[in-house]
Protein backbone atom coordinates (compact mmCIF):
# COMPACT_ATOMS: atom_id res chain seq x y z
CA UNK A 1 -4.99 28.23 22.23
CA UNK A 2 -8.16 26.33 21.42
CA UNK A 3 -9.43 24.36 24.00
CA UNK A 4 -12.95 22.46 24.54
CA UNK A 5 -14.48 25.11 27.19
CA UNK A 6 -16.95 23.81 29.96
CA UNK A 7 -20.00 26.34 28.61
CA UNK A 8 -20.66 25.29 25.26
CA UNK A 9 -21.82 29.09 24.26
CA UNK A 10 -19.58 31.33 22.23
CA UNK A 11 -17.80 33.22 24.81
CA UNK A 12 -17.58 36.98 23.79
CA UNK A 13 -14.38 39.18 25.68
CA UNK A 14 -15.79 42.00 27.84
CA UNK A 15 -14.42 45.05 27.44
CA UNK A 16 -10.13 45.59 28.12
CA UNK A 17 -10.05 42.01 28.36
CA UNK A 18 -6.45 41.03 27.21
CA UNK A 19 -4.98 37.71 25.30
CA UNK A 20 -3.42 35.25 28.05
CA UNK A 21 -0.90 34.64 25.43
CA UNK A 22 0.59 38.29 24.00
CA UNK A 23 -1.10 40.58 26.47
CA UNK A 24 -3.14 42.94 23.73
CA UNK A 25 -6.21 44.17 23.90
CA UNK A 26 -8.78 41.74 22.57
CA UNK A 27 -11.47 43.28 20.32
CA UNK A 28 -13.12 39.84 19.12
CA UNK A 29 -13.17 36.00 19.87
CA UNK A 30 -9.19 35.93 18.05
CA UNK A 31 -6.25 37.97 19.51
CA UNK A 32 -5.59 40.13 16.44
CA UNK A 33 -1.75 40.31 17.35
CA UNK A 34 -0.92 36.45 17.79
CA UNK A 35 -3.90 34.59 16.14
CA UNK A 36 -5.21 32.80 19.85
CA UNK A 37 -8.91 32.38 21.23
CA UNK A 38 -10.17 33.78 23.94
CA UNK A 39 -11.79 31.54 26.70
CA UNK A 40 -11.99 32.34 30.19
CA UNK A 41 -12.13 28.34 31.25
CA UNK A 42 -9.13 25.92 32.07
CA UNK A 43 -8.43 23.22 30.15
CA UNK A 44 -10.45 20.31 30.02
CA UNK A 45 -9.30 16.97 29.15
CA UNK A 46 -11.79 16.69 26.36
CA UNK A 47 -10.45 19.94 25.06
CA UNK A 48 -6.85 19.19 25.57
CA UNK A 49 -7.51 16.22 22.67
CA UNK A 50 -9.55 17.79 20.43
CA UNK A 51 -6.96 20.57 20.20
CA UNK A 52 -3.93 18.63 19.63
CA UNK A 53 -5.98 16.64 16.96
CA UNK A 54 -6.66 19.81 15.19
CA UNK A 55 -3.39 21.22 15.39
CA UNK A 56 -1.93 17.86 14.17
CA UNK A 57 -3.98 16.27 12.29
CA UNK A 58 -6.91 18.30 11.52
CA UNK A 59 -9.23 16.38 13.14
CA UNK A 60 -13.02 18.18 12.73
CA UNK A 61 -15.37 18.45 9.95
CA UNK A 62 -12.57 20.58 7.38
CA UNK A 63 -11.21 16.99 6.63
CA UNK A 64 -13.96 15.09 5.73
CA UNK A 65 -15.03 17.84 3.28
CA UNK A 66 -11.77 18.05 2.00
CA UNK A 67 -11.31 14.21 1.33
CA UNK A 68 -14.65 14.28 -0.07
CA UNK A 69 -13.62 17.46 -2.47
CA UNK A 70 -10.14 15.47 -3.62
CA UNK A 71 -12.14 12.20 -4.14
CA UNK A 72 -15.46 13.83 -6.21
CA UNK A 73 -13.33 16.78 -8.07
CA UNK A 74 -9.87 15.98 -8.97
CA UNK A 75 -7.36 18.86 -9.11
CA UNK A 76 -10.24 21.31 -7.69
CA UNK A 77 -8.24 21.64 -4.07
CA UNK A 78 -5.05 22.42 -5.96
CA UNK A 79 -6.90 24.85 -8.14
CA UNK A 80 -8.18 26.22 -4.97
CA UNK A 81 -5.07 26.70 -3.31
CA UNK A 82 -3.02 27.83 -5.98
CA UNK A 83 -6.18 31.03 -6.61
CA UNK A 84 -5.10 31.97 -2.78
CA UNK A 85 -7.67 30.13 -0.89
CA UNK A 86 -5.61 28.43 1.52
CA UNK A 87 -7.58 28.15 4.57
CA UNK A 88 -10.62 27.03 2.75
CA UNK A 89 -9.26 23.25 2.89
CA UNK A 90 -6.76 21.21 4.76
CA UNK A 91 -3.27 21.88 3.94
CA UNK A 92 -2.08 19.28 1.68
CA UNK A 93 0.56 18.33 4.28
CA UNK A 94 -1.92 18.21 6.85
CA UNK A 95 -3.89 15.66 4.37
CA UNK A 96 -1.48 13.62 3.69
CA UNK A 97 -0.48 12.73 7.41
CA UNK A 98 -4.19 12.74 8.23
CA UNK A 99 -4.44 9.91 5.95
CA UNK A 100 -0.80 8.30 7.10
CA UNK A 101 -1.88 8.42 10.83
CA UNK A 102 -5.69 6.46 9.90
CA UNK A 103 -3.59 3.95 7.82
CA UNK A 104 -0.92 3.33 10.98
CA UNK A 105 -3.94 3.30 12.96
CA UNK A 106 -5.48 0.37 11.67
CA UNK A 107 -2.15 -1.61 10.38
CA UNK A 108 -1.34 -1.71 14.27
CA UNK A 109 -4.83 -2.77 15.28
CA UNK A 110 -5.73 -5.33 12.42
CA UNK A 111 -2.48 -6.44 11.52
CA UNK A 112 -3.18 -9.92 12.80
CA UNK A 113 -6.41 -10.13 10.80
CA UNK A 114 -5.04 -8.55 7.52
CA UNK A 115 -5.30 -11.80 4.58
CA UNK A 116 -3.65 -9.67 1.96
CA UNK A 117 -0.69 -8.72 3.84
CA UNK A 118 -0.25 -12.39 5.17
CA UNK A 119 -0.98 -14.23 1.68
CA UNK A 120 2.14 -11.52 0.72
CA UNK A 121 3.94 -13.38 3.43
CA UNK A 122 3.21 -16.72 1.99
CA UNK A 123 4.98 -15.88 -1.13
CA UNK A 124 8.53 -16.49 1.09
CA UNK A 125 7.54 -18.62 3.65
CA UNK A 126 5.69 -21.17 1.48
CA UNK A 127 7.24 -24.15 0.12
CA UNK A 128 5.49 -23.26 -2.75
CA UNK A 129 8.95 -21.79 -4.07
CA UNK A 130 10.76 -24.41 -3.12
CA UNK A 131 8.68 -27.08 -4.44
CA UNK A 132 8.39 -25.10 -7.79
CA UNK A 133 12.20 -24.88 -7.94
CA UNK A 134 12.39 -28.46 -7.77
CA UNK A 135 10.13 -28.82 -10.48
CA UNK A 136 12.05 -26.42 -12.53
CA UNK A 137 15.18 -28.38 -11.95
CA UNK A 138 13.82 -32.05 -12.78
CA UNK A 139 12.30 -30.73 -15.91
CA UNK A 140 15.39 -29.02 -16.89
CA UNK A 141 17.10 -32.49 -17.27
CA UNK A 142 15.77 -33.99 -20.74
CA UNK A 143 16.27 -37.20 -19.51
CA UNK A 144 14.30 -37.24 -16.69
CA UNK A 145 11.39 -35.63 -18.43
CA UNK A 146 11.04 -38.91 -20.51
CA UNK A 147 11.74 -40.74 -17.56
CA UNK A 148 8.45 -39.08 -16.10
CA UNK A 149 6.74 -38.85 -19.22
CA UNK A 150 7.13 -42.95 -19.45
CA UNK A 151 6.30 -43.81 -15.65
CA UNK A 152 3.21 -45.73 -14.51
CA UNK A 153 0.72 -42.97 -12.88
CA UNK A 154 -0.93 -43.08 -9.24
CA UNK A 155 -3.62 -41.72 -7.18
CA UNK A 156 -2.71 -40.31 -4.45
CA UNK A 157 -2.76 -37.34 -1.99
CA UNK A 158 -0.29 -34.80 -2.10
CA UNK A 159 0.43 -31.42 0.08
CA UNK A 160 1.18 -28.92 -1.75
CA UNK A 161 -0.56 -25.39 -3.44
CA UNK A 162 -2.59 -25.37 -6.14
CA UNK A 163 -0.59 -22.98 -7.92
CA UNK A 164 1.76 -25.59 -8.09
CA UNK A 165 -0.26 -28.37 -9.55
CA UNK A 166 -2.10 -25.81 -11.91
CA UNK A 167 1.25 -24.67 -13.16
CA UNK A 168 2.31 -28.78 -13.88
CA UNK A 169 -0.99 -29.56 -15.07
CA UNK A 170 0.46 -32.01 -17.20
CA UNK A 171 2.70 -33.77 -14.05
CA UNK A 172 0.22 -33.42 -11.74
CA UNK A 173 -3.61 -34.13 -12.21
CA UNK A 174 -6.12 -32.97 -9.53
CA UNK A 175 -9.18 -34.56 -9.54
CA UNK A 176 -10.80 -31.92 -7.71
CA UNK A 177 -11.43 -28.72 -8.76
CA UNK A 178 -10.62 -25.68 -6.79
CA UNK A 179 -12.91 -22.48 -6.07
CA UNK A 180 -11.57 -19.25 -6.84
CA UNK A 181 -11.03 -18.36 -3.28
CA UNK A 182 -8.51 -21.40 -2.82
CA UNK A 183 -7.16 -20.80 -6.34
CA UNK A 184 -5.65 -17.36 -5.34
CA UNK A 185 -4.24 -18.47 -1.71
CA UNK A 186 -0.70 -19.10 -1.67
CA UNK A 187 -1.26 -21.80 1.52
CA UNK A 188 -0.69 -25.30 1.22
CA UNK A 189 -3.23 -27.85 1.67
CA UNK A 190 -4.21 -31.17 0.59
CA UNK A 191 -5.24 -32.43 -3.19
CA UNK A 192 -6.27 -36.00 -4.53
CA UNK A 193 -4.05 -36.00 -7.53
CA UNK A 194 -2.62 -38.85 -10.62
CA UNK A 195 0.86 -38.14 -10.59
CA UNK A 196 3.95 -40.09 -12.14
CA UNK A 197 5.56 -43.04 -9.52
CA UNK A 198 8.72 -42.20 -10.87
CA UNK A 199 8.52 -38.89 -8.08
CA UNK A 200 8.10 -41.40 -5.24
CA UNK A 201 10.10 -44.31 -6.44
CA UNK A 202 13.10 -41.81 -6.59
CA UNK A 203 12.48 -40.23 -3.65
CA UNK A 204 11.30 -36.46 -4.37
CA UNK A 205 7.80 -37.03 -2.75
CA UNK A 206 7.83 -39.17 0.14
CA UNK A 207 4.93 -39.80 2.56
CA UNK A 208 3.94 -38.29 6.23
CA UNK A 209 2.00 -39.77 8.64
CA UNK A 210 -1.07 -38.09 7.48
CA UNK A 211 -0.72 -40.33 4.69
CA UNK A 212 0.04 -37.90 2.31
CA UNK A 213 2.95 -36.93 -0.14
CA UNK A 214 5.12 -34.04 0.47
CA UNK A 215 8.30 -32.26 -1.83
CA UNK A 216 11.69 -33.38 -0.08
CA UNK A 217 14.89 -31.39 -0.83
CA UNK A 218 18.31 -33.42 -1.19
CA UNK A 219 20.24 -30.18 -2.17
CA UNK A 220 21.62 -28.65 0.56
CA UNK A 221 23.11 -25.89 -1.27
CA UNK A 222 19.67 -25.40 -2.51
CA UNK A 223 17.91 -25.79 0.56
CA UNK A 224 19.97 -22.87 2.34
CA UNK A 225 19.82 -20.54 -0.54
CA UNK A 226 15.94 -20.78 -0.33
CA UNK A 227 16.31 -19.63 3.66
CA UNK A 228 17.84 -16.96 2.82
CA UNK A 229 15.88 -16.11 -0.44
CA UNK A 230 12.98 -16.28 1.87
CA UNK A 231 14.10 -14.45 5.10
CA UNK A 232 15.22 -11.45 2.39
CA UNK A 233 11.97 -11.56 1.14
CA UNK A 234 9.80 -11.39 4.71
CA UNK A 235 12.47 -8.33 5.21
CA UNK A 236 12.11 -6.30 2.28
CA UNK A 237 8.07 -7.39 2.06
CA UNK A 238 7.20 -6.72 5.44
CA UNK A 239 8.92 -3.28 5.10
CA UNK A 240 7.11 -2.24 1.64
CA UNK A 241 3.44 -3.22 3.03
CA UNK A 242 4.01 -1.43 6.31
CA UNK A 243 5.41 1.92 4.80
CA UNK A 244 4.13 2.31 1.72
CA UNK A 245 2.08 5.57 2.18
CA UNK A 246 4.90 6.58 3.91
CA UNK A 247 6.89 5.78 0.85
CA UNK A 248 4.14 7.57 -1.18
CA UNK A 249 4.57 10.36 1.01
CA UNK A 250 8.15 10.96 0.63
CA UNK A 251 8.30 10.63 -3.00
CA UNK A 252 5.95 13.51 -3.57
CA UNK A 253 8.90 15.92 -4.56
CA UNK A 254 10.73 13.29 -6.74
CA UNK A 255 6.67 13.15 -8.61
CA UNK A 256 7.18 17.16 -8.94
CA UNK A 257 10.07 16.89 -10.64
CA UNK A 258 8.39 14.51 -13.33
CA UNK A 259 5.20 17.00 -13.54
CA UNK A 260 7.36 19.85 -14.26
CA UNK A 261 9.77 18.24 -17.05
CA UNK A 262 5.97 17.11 -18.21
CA UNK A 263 4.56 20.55 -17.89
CA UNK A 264 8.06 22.16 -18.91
CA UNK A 265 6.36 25.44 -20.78
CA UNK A 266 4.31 25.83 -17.71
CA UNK A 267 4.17 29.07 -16.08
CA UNK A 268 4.00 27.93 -12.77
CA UNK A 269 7.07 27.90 -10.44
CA UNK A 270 8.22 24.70 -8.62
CA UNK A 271 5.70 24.71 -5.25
CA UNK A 272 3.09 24.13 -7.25
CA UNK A 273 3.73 21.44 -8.99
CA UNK A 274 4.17 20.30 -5.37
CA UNK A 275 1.53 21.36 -3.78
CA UNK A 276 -0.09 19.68 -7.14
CA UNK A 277 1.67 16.11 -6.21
CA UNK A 278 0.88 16.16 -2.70
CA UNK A 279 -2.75 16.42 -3.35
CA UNK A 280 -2.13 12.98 -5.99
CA UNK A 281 -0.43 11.82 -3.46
CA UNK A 282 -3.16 12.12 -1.08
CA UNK A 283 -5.32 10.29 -3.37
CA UNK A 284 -3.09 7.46 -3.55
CA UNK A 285 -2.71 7.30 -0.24
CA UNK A 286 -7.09 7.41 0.22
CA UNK A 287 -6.86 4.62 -2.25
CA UNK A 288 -3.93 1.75 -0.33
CA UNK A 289 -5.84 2.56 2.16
CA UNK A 290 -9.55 1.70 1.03
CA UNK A 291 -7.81 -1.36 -0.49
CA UNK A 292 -6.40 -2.39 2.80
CA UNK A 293 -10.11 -2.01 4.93
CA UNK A 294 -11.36 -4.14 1.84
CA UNK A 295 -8.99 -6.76 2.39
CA UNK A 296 -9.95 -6.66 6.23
CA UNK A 297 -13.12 -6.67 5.66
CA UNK A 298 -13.69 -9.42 2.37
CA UNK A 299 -11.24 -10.00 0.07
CA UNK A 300 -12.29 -8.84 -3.34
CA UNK A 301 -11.44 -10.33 -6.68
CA UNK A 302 -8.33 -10.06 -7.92
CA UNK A 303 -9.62 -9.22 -11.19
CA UNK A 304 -11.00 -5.77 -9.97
CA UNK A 305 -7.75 -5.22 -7.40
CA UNK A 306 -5.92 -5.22 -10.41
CA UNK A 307 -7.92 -2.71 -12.05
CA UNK A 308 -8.59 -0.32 -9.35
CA UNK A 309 -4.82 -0.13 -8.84
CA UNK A 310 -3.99 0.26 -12.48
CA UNK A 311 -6.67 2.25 -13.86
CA UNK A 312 -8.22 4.74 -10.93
CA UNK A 313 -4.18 6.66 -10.57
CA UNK A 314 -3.98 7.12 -14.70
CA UNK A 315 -7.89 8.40 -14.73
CA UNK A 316 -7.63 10.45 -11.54
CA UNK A 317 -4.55 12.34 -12.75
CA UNK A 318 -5.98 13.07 -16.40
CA UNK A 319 -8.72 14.75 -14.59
CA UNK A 320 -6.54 16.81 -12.33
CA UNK A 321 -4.12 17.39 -15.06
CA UNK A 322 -7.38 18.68 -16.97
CA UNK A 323 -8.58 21.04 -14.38
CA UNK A 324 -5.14 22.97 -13.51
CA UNK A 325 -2.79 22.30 -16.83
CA UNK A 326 -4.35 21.51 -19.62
CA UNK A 327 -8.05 22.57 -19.46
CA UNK A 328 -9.12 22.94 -23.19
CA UNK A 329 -6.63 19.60 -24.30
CA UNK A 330 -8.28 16.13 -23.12
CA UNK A 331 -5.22 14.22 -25.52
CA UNK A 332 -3.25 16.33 -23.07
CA UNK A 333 -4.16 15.54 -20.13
CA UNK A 334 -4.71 11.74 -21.05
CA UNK A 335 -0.48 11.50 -22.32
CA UNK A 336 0.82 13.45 -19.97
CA UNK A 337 -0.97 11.42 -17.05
CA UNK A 338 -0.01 8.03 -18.48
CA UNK A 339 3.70 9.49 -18.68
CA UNK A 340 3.48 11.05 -14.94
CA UNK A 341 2.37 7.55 -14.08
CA UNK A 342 5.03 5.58 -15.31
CA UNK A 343 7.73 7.90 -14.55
CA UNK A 344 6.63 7.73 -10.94
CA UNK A 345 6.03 4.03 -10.96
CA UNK A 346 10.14 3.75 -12.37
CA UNK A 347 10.87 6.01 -9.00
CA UNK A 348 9.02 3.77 -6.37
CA UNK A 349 10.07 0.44 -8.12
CA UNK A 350 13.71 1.78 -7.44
CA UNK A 351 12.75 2.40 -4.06
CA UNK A 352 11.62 -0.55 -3.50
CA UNK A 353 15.03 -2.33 -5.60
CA UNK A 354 16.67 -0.47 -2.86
CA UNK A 355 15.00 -1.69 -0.08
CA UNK A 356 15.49 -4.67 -1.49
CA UNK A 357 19.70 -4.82 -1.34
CA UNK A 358 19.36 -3.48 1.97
CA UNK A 359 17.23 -6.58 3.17
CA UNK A 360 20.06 -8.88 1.34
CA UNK A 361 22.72 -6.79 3.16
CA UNK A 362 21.22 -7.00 6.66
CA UNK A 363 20.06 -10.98 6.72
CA UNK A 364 24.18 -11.21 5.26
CA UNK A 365 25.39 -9.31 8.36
CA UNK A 366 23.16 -11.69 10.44
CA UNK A 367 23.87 -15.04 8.62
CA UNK A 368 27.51 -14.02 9.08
């Protein structure tokens, strides 16, 4: 075993020294029957850490240099390994759970502090839906839109998101103008707005002590089915953002599959197209999770979000697909990555449809 010894020098075995572990004669710092180091000195606690990190998880300097090799040379590591040089980089198991166990890591430590994955929670806790679903409703009635359309308008302050008024522009006018920051925050808050009197004569806004208007629902049947629209939602949400790379993870073989109907006159057997998804995988996986410290850290644009998510996977996987498939074909690698892409996208948005039902079935069992 590998342990941290007390003297930092190499330790060479004297002569007829034996391994603790088989019993053969040791001619070198490795048993050459069973693979173990020699040391002469007990275990130390800072050796008894270091050695499980490095059995399971790799931790030491191989890791860094292999992250940086995926990230800087795409489809070099599974070039590498499928030539025969194996120990040259971390396994691309060991990679992946490397990168699972940092991403864990910091969900559990930050996971009061992280915006994105509480703006996701937002989406079904805010009355944002509701109050948009009321909207819907009234302006689904013909009459009632030229009842609005004909009402005296008022100033007043109402509590509700911006996404609302910005999608009713034309119902409700703010007469301030957001920043971008508020603009993409699903919170409510507070706007100075002209809306029609109509709303508060008939009793759909009504005013809180704060002296400000608010959506009130009459619809009971309404009202519950927006409970449970929301509880399913926290469920299945909470779920997706907290095992996604694990999600990644597991779907590595399904994303085989896909490269090898892609790469069908390939001469390569099955394992590789693993091993050649596992190392994608890993990318995506380095990817969530430089999103996520972004959003911890300052929450960038959605603009570029949007991009980096849509555009790095396709252009990452051309290159890869460049350097092992196709290597004289850049059309080739381009088609076949958008197709990988979106056949894998079809796989984890059925995942997720699954997860999904399952969230409706368990808040059924509890509402029950």
């Amino acid at each position: 075993m590998n342990c941290e010894p007390k003297n930092p020098e190499i330790q060479q075995p004297e002569s007829k020294e034996v391994c603790r572990n088989c019993g053969a004669e040791l001619h070198g710092q490795y048993c050459h029957e069973c693979g173990q180091k020699f040391s002469r000195t007990e275990y130390t606690m800072k050796g008894f850490v270091l050695e499980y990190l490095n059995n399971a998880y790799m931790w030491d300097a191989q890791i860094f240099q292999t992250i940086w090799n995926l990230v800087r040379r795409p489809g070099y590591l599974t070039q590498q390994f499928l030539s025969g040089k194996v120990i040259a980089h971390t396994h691309p198991l060991k990679l992946n759970m490397f990168l699972l166990f940092v991403f864990v890591t910091l969900f559990v430590l930050f996971r009061s502090q992280d915006k994105w994955n509480a703006s996701i929670e937002n989406i079904s806790n805010n009355e944002y839906i509701y109050a948009d679903m009321q909207m819907e409703r009234l302006l689904a009635d013909s009459v009632y839109v030229e009842k609005i359309k004909a009402s005296p308008r008022d100033t007043v302050c109402l509590y509700a998101s911006i996404l609302l008024i910005q999608q009713y522009s034309d119902i409700f006018v703010p007469l301030e103008t957001p920043d971008e920051g508020q603009s993409i925050v699903l919170h409510n808050t507070s706007w100075m707005v002209v809306l029609p009197r109509v709303l508060v004569e008939d009793g759909i806004l009504v005013l809180d002590k704060q002296d400000r208007y608010y959506f009130v629902d009459k619809n009971v049947e309404i009202n519950k089915w927006m409970q449970e629209f929301s509880e399913v939602g926290m469920y299945a949400t909470n779920f997706v953002t907290t095992y996604f790379p694990l999600i990644i993870l597991f779907t590595a073989p399904l994303l085989s599959f896909s490269v090898r109907l892609i790469q069908r006159k390939g001469k390569y057997p099955h394992i590789y197209h693993i091993i050649f998804s596992l190392h994608y995988t890993a990318f995506l996986e380095l990817l969530i999770l430089l999103v996520y410290i972004a959003n911890l850290i300052v929450r960038p644009s959605e603009a570029l979000l949007q991009w980096i998510v849509m555009a790095c996977p396709v252009i990452y996987l051309a290159l890869s697909y460049k350097r092992v498939y196709v290597a004289k074909s850049w059309f080739q690698a381009i088609w076949r990555s958008v197709l990988t892409n979106l056949v894998y996208l079809m796989i984890c948005l059925a995942i997720c449809f699954v997860i999904f039902i399952l969230a409706c079935i368990v808040v059924a069992f509890r509402n029950l």
